[in-house]
C-alpha atoms as a PDB file:
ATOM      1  CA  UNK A   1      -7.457  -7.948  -3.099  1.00  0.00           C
ATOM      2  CA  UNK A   2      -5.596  -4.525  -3.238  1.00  0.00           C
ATOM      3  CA  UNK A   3      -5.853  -1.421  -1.755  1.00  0.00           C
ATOM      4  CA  UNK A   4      -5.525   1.570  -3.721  1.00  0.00           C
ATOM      5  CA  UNK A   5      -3.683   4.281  -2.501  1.00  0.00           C
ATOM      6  CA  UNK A   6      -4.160   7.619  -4.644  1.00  0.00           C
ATOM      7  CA  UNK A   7      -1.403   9.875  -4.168  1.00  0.00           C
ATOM      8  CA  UNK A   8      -0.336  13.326  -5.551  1.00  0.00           C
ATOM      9  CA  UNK A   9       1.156  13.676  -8.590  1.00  0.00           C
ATOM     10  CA  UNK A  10       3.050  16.475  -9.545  1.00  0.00           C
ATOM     11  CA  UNK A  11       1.940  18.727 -12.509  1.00  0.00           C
ATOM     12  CA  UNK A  12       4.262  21.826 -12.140  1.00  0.00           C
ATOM     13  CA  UNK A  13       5.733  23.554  -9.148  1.00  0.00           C
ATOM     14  CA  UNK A  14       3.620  22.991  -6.104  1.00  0.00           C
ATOM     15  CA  UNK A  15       0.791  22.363  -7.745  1.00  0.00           C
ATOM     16  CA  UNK A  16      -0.477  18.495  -8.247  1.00  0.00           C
ATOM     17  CA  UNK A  17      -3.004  16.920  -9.453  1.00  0.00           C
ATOM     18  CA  UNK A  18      -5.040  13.895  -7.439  1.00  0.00           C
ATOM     19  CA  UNK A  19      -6.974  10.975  -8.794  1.00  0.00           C
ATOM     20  CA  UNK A  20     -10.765  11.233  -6.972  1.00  0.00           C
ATOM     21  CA  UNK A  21     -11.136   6.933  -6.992  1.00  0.00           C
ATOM     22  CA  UNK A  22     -15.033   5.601  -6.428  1.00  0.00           C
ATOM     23  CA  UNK A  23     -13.889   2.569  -5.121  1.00  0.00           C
ATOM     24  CA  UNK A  24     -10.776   1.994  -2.822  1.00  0.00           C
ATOM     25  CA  UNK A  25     -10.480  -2.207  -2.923  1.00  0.00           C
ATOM     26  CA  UNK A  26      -9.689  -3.564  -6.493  1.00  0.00           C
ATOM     27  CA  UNK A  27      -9.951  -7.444  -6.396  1.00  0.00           C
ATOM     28  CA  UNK A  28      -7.958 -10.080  -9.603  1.00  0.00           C
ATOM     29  CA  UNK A  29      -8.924 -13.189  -9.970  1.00  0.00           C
ATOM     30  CA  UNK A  30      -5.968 -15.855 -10.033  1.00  0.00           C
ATOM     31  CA  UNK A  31      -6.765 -16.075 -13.753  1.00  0.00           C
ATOM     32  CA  UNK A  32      -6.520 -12.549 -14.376  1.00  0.00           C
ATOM     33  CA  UNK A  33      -9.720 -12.637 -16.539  1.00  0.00           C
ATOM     34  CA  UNK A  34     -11.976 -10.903 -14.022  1.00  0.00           C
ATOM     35  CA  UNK A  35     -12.100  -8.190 -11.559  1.00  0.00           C
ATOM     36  CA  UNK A  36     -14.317  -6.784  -8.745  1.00  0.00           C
ATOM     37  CA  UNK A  37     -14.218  -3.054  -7.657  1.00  0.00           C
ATOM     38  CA  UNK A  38     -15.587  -3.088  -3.557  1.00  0.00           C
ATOM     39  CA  UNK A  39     -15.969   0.103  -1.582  1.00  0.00           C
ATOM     40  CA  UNK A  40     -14.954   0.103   2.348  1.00  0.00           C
ATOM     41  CA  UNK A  41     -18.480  -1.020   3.242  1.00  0.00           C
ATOM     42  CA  UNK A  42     -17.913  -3.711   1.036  1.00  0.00           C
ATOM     43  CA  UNK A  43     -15.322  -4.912   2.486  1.00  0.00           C
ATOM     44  CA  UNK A  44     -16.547  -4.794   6.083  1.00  0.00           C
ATOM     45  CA  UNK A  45     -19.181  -7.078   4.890  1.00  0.00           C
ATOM     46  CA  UNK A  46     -16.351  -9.768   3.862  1.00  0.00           C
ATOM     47  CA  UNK A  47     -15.163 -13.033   6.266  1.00  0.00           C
ATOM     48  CA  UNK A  48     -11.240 -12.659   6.602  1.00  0.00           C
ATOM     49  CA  UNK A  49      -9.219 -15.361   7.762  1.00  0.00           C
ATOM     50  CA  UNK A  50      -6.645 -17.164   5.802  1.00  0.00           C
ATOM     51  CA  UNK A  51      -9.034 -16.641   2.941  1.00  0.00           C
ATOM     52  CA  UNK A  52     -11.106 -13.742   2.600  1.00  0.00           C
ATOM     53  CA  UNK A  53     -14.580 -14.619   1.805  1.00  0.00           C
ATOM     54  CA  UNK A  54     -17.040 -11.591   0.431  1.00  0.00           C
ATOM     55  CA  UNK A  55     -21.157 -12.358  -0.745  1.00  0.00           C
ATOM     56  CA  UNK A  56     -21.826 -12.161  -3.731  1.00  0.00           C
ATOM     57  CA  UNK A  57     -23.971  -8.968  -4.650  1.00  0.00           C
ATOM     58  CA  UNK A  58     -20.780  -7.435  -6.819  1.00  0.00           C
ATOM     59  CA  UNK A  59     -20.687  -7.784  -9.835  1.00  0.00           C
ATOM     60  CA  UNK A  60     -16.966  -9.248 -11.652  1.00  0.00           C
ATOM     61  CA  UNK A  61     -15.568  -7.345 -14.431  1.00  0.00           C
ATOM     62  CA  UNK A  62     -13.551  -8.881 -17.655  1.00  0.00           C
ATOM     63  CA  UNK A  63     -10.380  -7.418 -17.595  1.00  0.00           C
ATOM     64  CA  UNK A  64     -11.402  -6.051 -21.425  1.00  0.00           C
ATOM     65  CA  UNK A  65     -13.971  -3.856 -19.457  1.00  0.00           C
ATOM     66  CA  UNK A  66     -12.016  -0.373 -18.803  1.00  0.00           C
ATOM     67  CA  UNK A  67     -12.760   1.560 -15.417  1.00  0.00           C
ATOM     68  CA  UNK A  68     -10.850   4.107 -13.311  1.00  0.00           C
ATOM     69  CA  UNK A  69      -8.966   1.450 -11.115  1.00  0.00           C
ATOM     70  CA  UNK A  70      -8.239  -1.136 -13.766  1.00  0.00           C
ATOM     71  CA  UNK A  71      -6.475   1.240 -16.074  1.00  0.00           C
ATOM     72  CA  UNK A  72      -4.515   2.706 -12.990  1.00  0.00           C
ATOM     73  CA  UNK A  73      -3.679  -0.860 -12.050  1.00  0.00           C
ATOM     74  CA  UNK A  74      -2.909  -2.657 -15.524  1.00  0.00           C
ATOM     75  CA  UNK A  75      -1.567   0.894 -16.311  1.00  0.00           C
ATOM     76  CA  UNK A  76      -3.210   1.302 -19.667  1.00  0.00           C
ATOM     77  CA  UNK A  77      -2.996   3.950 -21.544  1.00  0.00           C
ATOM     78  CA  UNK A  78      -6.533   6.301 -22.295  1.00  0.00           C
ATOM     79  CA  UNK A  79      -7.423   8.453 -25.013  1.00  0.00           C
ATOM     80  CA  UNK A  80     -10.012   9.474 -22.861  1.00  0.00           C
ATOM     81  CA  UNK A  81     -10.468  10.724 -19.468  1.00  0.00           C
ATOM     82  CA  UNK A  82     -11.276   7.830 -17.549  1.00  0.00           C
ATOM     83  CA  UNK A  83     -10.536   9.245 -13.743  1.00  0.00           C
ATOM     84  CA  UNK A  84     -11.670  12.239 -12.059  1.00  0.00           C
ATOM     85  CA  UNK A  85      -8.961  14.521 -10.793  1.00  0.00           C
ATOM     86  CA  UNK A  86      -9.044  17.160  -8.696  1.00  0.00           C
ATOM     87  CA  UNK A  87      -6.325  20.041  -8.946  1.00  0.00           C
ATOM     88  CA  UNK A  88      -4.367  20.736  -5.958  1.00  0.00           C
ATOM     89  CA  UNK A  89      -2.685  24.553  -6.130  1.00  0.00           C
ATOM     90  CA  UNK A  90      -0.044  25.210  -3.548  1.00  0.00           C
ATOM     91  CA  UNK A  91       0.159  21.642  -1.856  1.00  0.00           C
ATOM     92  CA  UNK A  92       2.574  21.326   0.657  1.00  0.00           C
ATOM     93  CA  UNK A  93       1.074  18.896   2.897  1.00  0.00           C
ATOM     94  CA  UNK A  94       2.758  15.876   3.447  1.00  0.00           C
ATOM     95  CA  UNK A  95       1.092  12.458   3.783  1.00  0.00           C
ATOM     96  CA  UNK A  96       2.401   9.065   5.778  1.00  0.00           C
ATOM     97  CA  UNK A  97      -0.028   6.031   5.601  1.00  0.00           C
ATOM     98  CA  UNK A  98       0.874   2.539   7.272  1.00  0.00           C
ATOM     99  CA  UNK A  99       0.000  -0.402   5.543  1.00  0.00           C
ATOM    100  CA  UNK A 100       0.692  -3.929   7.064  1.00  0.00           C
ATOM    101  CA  UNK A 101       4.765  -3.776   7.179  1.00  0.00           C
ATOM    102  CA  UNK A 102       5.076  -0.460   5.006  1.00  0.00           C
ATOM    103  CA  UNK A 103       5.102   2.870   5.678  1.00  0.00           C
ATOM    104  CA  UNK A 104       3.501   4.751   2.214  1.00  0.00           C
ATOM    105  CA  UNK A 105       4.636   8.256   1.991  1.00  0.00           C
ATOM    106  CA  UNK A 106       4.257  11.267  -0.438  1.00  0.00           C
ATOM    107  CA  UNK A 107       6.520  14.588   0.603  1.00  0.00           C
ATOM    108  CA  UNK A 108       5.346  17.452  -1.878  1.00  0.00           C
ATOM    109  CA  UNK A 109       9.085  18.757  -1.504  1.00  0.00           C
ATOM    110  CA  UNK A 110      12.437  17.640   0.861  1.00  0.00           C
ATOM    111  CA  UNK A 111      11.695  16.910   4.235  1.00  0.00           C
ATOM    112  CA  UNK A 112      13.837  15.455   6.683  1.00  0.00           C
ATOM    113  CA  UNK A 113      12.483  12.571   8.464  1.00  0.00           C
ATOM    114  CA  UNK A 114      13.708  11.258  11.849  1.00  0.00           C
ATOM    115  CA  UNK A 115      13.122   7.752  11.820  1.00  0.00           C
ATOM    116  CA  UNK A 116      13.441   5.546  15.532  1.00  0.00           C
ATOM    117  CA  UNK A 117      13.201   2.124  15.524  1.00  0.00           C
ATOM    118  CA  UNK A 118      14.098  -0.260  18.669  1.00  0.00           C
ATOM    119  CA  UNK A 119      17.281  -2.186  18.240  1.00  0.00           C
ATOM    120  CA  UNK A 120      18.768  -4.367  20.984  1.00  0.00           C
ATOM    121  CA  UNK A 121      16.448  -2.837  23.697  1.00  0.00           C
ATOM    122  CA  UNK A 122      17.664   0.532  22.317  1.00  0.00           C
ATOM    123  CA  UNK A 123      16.328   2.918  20.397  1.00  0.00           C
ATOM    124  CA  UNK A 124      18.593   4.047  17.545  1.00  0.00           C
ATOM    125  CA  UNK A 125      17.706   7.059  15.346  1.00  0.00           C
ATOM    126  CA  UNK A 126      18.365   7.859  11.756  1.00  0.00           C
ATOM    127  CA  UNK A 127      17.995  10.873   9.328  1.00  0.00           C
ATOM    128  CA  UNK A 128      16.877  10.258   5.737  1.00  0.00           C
ATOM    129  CA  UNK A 129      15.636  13.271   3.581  1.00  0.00           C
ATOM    130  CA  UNK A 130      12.927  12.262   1.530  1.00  0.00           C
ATOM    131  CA  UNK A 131      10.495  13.831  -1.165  1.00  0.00           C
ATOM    132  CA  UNK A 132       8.104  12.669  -3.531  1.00  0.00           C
ATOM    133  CA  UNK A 133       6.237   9.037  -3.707  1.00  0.00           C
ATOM    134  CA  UNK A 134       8.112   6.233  -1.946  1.00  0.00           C
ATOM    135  CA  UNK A 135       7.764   2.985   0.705  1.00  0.00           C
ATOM    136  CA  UNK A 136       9.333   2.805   3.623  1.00  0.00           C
ATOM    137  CA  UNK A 137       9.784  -1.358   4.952  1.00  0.00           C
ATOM    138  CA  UNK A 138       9.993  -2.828   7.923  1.00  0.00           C
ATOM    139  CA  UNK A 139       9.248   0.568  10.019  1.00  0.00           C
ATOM    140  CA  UNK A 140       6.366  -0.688  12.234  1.00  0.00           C
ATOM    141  CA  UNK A 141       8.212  -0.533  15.361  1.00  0.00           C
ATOM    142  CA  UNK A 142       9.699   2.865  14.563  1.00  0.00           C
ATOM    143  CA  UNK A 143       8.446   6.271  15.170  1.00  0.00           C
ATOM    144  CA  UNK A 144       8.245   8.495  12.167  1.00  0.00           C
ATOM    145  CA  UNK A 145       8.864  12.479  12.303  1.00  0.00           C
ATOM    146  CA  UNK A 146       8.959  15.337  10.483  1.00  0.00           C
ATOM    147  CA  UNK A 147       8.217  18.854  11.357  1.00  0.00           C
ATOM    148  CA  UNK A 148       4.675  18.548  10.104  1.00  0.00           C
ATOM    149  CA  UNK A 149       3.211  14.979  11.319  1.00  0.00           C
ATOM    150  CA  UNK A 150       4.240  11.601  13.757  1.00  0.00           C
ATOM    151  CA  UNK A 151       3.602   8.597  12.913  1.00  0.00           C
ATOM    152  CA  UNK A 152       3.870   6.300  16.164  1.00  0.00           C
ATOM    153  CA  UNK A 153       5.352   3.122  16.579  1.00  0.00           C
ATOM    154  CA  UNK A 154       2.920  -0.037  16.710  1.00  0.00           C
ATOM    155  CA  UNK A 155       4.348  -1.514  19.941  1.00  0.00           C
ATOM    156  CA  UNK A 156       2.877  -5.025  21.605  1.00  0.00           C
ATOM    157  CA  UNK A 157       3.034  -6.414  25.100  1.00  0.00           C
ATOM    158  CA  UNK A 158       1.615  -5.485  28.571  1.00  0.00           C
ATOM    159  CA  UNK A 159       1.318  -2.432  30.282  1.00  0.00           C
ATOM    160  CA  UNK A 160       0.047  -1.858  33.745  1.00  0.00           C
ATOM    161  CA  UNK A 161      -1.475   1.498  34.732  1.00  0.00           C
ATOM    162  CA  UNK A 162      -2.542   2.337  38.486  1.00  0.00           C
ATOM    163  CA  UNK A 163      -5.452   5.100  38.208  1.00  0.00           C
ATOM    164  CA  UNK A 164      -6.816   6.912  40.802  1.00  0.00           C
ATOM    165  CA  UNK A 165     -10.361   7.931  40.193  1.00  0.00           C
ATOM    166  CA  UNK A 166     -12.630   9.928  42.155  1.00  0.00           C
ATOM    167  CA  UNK A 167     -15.518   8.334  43.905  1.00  0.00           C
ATOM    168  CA  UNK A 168     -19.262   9.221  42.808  1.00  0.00           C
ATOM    169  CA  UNK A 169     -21.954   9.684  45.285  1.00  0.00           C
ATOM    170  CA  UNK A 170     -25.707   9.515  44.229  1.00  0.00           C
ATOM    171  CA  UNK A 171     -28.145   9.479  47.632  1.00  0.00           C
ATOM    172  CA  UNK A 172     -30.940   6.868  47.144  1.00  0.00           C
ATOM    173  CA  UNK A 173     -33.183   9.071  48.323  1.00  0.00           C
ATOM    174  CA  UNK A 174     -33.085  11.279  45.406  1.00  0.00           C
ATOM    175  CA  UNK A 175     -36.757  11.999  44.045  1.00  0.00           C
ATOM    176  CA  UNK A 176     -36.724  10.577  40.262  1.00  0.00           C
ATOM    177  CA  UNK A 177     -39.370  13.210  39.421  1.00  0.00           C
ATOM    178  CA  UNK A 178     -39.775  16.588  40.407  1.00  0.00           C
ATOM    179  CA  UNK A 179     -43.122  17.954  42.600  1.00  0.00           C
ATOM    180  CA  UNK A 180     -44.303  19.766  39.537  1.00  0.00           C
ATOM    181  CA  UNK A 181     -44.472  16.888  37.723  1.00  0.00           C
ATOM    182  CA  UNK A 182     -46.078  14.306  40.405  1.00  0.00           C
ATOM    183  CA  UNK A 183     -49.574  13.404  39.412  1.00  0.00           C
ATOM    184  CA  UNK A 184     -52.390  15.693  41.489  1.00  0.00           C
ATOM    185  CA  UNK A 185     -55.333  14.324  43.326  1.00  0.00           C
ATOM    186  CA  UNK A 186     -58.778  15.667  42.229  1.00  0.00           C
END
């Protein structure tokens, strides 16, 4: 199963051009003969473990049958349209997408990205200046900046917090409904 990650392509200048995907899971059979497209609700419905098991109300696909996803996956070529694009004039705004052990990022130009991973008990910075498509590995413990966005470090073990929080009072006594609305005697 693989997740498809649409991101801008560049068409001239600052202006790209995105693929508009109907379905974000694309699933290959170890024979490579068939293929299943699944939405995120599809996926929810699905058992994971050390094998992911999904019902059956999806149809499979030969891999002869053309869609959107499989020619973007098996990259084959198109005389025709297959994908929906939308054009996007003047982008500038980066994107920075974590995925298991990677770090997917698209710059629209050169950014410079402060990257702060843990090393030794200390935390030990590095510059890169990155634009375009790329992958960055092995990041998950780092923080990620630029002047735009943060991406945070996925950090595990045991914090302790002490919290003071103000006491409520409600009196007992309080009358549930109001004399207005108490039943009259006739």
């Amino acid at each position: 199963m693989f997740r498809i990650v649409a991101l801008p392509n560049p068409v001239l200048n600052d202006t790209f051009a995105l693929y508009e995907l109907e379905y974000e899971f694309f699933g290959l059979s170890r024979s490579q003969r068939d293929y299943i497209l699944m939405t995120v609700a599809d996926v929810q419905k699905c058992n994971t473990g050390s094998i992911t098991i999904c019902p059956a109300d999806r149809a499979l696909y030969d891999t002869r049958s053309v869609t959107c996803e499989s020619r973007l996956y098996f990259q084959t070529p198109s005389k025709h349209g297959l994908c929906n694009r939308s054009l996007m004039v003047c982008h500038r705004e980066p994107i920075l997408l974590r995925h298991e052990e990677v770090w997917v990022f698209h710059f629209p130009s050169q950014r410079q990205v402060n990257i702060r991973c843990p090393r030794n008990n200390v935390w030990v910075t590095r510059t890169q200046t990155l634009s375009g498509a790329g992958l960055i590995h092995n990041a998950t413990r780092c923080s990620i900046t630029t002047g735009e966005i943060r991406a945070l470090p996925e950090l595990h073990g045991a914090a302790h917090a002490n919290l003071v929080a103000p006491s409520a009072y409600m009196s007992v006594n309080s009358p549930i409904l109001a004399k207005h609305e108490l039943p009259r005697d006739e």
